[in-house]
N, C-alpha and C. Protein backbone atom coordinates (compact mmCIF):
# COMPACT_ATOMS: atom_id res chain seq x y z
N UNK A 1 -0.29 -3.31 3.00
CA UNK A 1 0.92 -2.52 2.83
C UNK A 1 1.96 -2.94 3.85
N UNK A 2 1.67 -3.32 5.18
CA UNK A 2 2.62 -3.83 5.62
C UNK A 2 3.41 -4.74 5.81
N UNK A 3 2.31 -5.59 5.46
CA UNK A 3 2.83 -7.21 5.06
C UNK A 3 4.02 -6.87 3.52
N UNK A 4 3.61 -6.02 2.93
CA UNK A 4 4.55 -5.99 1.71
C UNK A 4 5.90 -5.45 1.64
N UNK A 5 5.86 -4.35 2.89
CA UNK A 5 7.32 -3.67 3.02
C UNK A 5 7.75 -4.35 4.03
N UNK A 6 7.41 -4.89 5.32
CA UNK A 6 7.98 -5.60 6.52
C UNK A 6 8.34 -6.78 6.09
N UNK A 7 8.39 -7.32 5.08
CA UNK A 7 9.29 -8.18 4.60
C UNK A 7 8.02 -9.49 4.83
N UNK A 8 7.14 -9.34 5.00
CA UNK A 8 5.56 -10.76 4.65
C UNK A 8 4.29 -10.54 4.14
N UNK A 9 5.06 -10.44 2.47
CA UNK A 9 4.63 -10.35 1.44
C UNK A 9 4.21 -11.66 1.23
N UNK A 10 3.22 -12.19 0.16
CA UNK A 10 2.92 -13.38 -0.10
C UNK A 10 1.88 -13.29 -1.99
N UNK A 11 2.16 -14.18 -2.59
CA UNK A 11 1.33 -14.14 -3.97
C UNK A 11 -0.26 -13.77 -3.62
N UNK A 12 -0.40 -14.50 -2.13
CA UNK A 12 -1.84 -14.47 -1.74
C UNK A 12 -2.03 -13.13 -2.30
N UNK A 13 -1.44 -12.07 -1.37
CA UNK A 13 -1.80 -11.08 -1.56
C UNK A 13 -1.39 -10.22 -2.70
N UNK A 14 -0.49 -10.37 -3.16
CA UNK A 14 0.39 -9.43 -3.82
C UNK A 14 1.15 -10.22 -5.36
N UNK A 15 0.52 -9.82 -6.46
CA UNK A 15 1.02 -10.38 -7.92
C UNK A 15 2.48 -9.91 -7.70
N UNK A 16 2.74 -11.10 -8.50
CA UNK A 16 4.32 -11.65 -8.30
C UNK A 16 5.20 -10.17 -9.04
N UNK A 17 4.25 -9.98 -9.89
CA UNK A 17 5.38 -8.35 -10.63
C UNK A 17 5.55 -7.21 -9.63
N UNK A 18 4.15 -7.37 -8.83
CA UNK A 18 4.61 -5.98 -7.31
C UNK A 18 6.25 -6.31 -6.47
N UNK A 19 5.83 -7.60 -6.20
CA UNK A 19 6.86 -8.30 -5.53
C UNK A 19 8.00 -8.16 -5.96
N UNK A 20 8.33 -8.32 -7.41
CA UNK A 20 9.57 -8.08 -7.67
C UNK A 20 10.00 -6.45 -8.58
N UNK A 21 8.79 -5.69 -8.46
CA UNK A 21 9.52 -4.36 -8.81
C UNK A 21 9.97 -4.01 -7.23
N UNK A 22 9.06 -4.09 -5.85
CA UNK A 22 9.66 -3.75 -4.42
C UNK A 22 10.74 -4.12 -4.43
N UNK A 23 11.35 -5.11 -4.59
CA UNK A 23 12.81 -5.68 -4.23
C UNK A 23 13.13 -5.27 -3.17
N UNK A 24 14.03 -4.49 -3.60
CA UNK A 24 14.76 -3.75 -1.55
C UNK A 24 14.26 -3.09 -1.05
N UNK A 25 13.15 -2.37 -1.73
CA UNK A 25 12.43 -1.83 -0.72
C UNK A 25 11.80 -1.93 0.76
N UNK A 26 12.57 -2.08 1.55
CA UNK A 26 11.92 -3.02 2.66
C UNK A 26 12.28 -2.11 3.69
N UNK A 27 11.38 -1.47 4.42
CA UNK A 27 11.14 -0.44 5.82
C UNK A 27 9.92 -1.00 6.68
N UNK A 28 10.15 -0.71 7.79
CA UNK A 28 8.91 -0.81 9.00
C UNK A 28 7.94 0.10 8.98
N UNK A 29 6.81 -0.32 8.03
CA UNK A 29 5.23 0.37 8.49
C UNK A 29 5.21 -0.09 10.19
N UNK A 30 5.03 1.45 10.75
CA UNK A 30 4.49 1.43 12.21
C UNK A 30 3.28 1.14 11.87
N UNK A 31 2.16 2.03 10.89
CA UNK A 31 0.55 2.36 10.76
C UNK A 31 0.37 2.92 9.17
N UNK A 32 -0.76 2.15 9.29
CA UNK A 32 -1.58 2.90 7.81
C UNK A 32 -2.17 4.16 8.82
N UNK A 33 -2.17 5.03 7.68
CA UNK A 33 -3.15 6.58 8.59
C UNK A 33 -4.45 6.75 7.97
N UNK A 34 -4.24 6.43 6.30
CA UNK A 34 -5.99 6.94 5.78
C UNK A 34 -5.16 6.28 4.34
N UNK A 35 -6.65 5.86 4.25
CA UNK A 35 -6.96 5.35 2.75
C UNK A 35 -7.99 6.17 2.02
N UNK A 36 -7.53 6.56 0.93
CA UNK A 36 -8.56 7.05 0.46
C UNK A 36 -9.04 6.39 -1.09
N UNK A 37 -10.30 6.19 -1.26
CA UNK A 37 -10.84 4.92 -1.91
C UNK A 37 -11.22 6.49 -3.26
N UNK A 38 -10.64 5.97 -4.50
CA UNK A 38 -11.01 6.29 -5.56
C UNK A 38 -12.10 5.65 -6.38
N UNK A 39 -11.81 4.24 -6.57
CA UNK A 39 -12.59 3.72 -7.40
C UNK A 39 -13.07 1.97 -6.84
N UNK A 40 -13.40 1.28 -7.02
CA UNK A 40 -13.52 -0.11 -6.72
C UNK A 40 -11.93 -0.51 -6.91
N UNK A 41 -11.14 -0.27 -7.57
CA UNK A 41 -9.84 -1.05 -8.10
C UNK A 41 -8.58 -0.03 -7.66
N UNK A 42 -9.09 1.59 -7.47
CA UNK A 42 -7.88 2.43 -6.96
C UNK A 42 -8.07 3.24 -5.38
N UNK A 43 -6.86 3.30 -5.00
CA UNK A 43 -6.82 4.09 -3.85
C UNK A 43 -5.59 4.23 -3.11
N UNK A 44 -5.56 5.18 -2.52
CA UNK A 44 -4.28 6.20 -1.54
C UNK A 44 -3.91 5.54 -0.50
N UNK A 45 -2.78 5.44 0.08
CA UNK A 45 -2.63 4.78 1.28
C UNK A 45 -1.31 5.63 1.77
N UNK A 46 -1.77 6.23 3.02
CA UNK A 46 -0.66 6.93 3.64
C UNK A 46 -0.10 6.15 4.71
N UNK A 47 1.18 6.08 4.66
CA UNK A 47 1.57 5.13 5.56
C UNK A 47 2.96 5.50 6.73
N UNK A 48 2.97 5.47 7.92
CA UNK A 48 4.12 6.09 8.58
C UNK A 48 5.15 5.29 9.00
N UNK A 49 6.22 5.51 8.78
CA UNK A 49 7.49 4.74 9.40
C UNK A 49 8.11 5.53 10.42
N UNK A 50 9.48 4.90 10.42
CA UNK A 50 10.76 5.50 11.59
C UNK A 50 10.92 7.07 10.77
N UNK A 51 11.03 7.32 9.58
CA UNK A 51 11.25 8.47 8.21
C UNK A 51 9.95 9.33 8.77
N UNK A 52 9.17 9.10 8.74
CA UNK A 52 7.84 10.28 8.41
C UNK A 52 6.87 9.45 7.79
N UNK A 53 6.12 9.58 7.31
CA UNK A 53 5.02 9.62 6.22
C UNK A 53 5.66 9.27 4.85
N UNK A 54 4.30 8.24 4.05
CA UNK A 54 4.71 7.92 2.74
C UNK A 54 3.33 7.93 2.51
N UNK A 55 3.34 8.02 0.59
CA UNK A 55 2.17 8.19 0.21
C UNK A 55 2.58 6.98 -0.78
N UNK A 56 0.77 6.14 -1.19
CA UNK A 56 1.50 5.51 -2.19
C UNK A 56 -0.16 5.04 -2.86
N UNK A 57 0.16 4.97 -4.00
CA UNK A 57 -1.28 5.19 -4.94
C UNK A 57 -1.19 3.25 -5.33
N UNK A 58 -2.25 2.64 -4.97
CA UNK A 58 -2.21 1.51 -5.23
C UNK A 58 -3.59 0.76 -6.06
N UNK A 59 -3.12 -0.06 -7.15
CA UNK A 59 -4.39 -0.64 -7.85
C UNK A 59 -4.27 -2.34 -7.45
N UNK A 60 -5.76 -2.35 -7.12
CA UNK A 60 -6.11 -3.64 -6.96
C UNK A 60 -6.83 -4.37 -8.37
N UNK A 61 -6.72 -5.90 -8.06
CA UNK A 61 -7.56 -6.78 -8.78
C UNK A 61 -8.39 -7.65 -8.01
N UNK A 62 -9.79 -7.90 -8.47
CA UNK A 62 -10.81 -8.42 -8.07
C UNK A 62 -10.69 -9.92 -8.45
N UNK A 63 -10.91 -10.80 -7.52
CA UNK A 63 -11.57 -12.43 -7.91
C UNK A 63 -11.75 -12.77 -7.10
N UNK A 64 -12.79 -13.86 -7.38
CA UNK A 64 -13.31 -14.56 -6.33
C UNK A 64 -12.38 -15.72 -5.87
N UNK A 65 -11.33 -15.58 -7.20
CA UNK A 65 -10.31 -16.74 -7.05
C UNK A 65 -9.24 -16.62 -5.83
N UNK A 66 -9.28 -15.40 -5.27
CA UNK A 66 -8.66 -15.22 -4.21
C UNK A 66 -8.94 -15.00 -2.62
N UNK A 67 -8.04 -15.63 -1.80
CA UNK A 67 -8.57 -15.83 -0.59
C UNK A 67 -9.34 -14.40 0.25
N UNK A 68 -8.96 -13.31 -0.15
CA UNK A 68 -9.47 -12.03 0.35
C UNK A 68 -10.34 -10.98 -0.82
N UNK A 69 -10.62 -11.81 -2.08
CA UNK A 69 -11.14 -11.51 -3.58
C UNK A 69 -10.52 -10.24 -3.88
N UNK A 70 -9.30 -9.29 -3.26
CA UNK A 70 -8.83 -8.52 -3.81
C UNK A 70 -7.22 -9.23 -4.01
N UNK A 71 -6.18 -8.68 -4.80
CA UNK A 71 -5.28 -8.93 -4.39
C UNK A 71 -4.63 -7.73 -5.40
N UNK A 72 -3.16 -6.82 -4.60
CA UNK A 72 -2.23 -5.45 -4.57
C UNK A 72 -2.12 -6.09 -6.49
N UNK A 73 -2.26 -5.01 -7.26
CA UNK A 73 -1.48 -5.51 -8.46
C UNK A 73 -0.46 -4.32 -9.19
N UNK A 74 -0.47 -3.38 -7.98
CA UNK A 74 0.61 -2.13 -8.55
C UNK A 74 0.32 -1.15 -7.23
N UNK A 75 2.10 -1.09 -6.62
CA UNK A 75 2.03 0.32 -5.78
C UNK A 75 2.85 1.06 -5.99
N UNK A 76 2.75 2.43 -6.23
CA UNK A 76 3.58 3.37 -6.76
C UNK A 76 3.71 4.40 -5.23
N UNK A 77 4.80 4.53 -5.35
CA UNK A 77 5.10 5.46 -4.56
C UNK A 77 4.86 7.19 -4.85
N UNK A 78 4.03 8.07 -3.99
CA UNK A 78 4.08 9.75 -4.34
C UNK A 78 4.10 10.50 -3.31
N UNK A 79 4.06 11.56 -3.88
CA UNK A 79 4.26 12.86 -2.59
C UNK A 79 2.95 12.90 -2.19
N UNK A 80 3.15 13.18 -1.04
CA UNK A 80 1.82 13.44 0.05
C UNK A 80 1.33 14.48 -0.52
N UNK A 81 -0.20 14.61 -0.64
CA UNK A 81 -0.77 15.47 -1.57
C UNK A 81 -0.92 16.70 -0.64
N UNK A 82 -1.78 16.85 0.71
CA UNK A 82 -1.90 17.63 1.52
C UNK A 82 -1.46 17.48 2.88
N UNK A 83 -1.46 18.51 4.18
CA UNK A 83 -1.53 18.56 5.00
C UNK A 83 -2.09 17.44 5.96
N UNK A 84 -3.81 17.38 5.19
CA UNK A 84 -4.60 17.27 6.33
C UNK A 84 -4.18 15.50 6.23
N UNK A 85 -3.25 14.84 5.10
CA UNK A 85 -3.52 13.55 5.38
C UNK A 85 -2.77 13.20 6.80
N UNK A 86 -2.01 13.74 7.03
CA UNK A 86 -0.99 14.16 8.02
C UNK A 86 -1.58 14.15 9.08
N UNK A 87 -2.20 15.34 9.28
CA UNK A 87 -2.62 15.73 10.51
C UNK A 87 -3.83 15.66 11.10
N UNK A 88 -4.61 14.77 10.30
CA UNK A 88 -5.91 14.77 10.50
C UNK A 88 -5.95 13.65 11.46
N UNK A 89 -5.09 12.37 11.35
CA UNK A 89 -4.36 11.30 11.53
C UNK A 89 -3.42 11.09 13.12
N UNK A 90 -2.95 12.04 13.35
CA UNK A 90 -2.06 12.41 14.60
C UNK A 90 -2.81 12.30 16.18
């Protein structure tokens, strides 16, 4: 996640359609705070900037064809679900 908003993004990591729905999106991740793992392919990533807190629901793809065998293939941005992702974190 930070490589993707701090502006060092790369195909390695990140399918070329993430890359170009982010476009301007581009802010300073200080820290990831908590991930929370749904499935092998989904999961939560709370992330803090200069703003506060962001939440953002992200699906991966698996291969072996890739240098880290995952690589980002959709991040959506949402509202922080609870408290405790917050403050559990602090």
């Amino acid at each position: 996640m930070k490589a993707l908003f701090n502006n060092g993004a790369t195909e390695e990591l990140f399918n070329s359609d993430v890359l170009k729905e982010v476009g301007d999106q581009k802010f300073k991740i200080e820290s990831i705070t908590l991930v929370k793992v749904f499935d092998s392919l989904t999961c939560d990533v709370v992330a803090k900037d200069d703003r506060g807190f962001r939440s953002f629901r992200v699906g991966l793809e698996k291969s072996t064809n890739f240098p880290h065998f995952h690589r980002i293939v959709d991040v959506k941005g949402q509202k922080i679900e609870s408290s405790y992702q917050v403050e559990a974190n602090l």
